[in-house]
C-alpha atoms as a PDB file:
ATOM      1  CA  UNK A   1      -8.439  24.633 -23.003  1.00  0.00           C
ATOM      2  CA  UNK A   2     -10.317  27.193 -25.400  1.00  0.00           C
ATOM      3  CA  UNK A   3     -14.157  26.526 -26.149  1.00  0.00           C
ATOM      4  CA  UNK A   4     -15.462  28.315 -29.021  1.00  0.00           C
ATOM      5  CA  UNK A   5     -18.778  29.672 -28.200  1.00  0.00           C
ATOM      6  CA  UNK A   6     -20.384  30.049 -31.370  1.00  0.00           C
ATOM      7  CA  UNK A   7     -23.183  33.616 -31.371  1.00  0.00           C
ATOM      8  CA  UNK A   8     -25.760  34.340 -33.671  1.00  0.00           C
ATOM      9  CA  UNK A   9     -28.441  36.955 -34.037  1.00  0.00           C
ATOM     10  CA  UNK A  10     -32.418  35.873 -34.516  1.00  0.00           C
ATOM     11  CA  UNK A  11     -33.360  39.066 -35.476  1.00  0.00           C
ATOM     12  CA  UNK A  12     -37.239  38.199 -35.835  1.00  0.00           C
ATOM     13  CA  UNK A  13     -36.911  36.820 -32.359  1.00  0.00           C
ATOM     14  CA  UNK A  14     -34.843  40.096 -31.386  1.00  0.00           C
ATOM     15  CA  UNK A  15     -32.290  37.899 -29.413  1.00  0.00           C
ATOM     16  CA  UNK A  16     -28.868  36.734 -29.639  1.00  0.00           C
ATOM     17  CA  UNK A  17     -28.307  33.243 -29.349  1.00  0.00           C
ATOM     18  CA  UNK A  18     -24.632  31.693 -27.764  1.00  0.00           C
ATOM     19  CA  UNK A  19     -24.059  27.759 -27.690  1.00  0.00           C
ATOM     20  CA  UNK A  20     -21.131  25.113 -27.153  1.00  0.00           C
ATOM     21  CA  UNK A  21     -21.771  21.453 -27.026  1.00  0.00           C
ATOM     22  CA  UNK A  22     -18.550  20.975 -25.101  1.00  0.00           C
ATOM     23  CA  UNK A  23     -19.651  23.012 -21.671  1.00  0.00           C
ATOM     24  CA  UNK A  24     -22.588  22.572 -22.994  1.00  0.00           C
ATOM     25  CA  UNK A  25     -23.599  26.161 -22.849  1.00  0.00           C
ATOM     26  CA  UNK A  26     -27.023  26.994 -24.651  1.00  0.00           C
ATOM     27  CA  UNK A  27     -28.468  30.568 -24.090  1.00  0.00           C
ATOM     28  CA  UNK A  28     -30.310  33.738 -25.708  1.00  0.00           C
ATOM     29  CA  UNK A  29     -30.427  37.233 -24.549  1.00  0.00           C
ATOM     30  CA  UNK A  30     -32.122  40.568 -26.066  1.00  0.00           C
ATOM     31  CA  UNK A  31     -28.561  42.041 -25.574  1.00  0.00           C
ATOM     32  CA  UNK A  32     -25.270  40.926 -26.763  1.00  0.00           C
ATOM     33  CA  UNK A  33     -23.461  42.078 -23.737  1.00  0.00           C
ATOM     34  CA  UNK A  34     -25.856  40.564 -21.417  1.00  0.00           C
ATOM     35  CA  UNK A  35     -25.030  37.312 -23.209  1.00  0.00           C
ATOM     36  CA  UNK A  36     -21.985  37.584 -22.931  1.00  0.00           C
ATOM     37  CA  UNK A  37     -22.328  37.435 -19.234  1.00  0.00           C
ATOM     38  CA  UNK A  38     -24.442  34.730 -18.984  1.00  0.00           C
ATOM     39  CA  UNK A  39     -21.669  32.937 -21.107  1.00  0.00           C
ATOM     40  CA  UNK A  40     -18.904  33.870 -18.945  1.00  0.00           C
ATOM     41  CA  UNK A  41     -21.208  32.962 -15.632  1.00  0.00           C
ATOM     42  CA  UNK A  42     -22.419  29.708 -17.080  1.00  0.00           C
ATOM     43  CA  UNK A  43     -19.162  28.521 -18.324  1.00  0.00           C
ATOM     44  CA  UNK A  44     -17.710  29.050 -14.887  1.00  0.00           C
ATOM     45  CA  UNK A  45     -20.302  27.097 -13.236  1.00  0.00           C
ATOM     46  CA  UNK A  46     -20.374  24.198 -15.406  1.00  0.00           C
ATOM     47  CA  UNK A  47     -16.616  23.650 -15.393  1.00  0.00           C
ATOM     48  CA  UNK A  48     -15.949  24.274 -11.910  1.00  0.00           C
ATOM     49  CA  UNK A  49     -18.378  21.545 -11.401  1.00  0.00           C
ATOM     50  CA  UNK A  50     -16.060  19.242 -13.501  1.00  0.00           C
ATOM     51  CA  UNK A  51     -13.478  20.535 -10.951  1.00  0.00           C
ATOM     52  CA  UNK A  52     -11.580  22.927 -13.973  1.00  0.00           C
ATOM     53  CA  UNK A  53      -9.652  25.618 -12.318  1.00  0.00           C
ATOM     54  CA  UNK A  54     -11.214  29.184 -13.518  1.00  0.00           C
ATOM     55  CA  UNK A  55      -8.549  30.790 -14.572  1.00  0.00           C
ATOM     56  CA  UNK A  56      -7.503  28.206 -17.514  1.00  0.00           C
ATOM     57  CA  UNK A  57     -11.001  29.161 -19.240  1.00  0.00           C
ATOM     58  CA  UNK A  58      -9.952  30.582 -22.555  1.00  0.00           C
ATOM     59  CA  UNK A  59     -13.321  31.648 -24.405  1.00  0.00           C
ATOM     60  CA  UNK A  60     -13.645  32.490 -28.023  1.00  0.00           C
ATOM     61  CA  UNK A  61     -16.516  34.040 -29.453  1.00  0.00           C
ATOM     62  CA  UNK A  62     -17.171  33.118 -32.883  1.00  0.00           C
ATOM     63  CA  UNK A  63     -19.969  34.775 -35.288  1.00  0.00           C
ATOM     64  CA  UNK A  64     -21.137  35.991 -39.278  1.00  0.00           C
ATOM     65  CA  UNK A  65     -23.585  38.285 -37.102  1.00  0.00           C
ATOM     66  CA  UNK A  66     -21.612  41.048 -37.019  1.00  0.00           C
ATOM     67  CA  UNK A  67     -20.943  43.289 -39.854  1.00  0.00           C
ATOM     68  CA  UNK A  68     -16.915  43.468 -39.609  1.00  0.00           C
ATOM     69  CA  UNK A  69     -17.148  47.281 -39.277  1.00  0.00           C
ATOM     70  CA  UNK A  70     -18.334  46.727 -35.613  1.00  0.00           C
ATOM     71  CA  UNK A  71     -15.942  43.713 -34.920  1.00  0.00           C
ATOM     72  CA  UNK A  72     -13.466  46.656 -33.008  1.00  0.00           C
ATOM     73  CA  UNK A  73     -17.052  47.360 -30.795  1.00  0.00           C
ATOM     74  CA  UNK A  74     -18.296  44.118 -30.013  1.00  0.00           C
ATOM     75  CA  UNK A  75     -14.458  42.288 -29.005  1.00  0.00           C
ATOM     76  CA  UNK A  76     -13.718  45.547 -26.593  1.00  0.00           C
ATOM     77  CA  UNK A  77     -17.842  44.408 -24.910  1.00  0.00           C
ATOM     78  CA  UNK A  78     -16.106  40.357 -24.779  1.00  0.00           C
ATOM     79  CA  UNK A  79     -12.741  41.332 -23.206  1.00  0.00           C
ATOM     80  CA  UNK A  80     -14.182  44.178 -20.723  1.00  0.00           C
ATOM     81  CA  UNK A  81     -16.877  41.571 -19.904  1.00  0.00           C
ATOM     82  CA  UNK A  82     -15.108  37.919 -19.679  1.00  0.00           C
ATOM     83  CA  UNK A  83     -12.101  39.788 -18.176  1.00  0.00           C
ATOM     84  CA  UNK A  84      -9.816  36.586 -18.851  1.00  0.00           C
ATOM     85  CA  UNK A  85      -8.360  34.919 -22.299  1.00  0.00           C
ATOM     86  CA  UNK A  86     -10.502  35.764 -25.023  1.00  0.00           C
ATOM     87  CA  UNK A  87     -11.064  36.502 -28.131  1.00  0.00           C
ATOM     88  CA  UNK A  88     -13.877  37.554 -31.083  1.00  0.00           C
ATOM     89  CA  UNK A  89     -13.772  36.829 -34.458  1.00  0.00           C
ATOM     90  CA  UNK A  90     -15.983  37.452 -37.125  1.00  0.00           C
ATOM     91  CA  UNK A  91     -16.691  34.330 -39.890  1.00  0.00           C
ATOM     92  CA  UNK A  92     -17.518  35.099 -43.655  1.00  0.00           C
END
C-alpha cells in the first residue's frame, strides 16, 4: 500500500514538517534528512503494530517546498534514506 507523506517547510519556525493521517505520522525536524528518518522509523513502528509486513511499505514524499531545481538532491536524500519503494515529487 503507498502512503503519501505530505512535507512542508516552516521557514520562520526553521523546521520541516511531514504528516499522514493514514499511519498517522505527524513530525518536524530542523533537517530534511533527519525527517526523513523519523518518517521511515515511525512508519515502521506504527504499521508493524497493525501487524503490516515491512517490506510492503511504499512511501511517497509529496511537497511545493522544494524549488524543482533541487528535486534531483532531495529524492537521492529519500531513496538513500528509506532504502525501500519510494518516491519524491514536487507539487506546483
Amino acid at each position: 500500500m503507498r502512503y503519501v507523506i505530505n512535507v512542508s517547510r516552516d521557514s520562520e519556525a526553521g523546521v520541516w514538517r511531514a504528516a499522514n493521517d493514514t499511519i498517522p505520522v505527524e513530525l518536524e525536524s530542523d533537517s530534511f534528512g533527519k525527517l526523513i528518518e523519523l518518517v521511515k522509523a515511525t512508519a515502521y513502528e506504527k504499521l508493524s503494530l497493525d501487524m503490516m509486513p515491512a517490506e510492503t511499505l511504499d512511501l511517497l514524499f509529496s511537497t511545493s517546498a522544494v524549488s524543482t531545481s533541487h528535486t534531483a538532491e532531495y529524492e537521492e536524500t529519500v531513496k538513500r534514506i528509506v532504502n525501500t519503494s519510494c518516491s519524491f515529487i514536487v507539487k506546483s
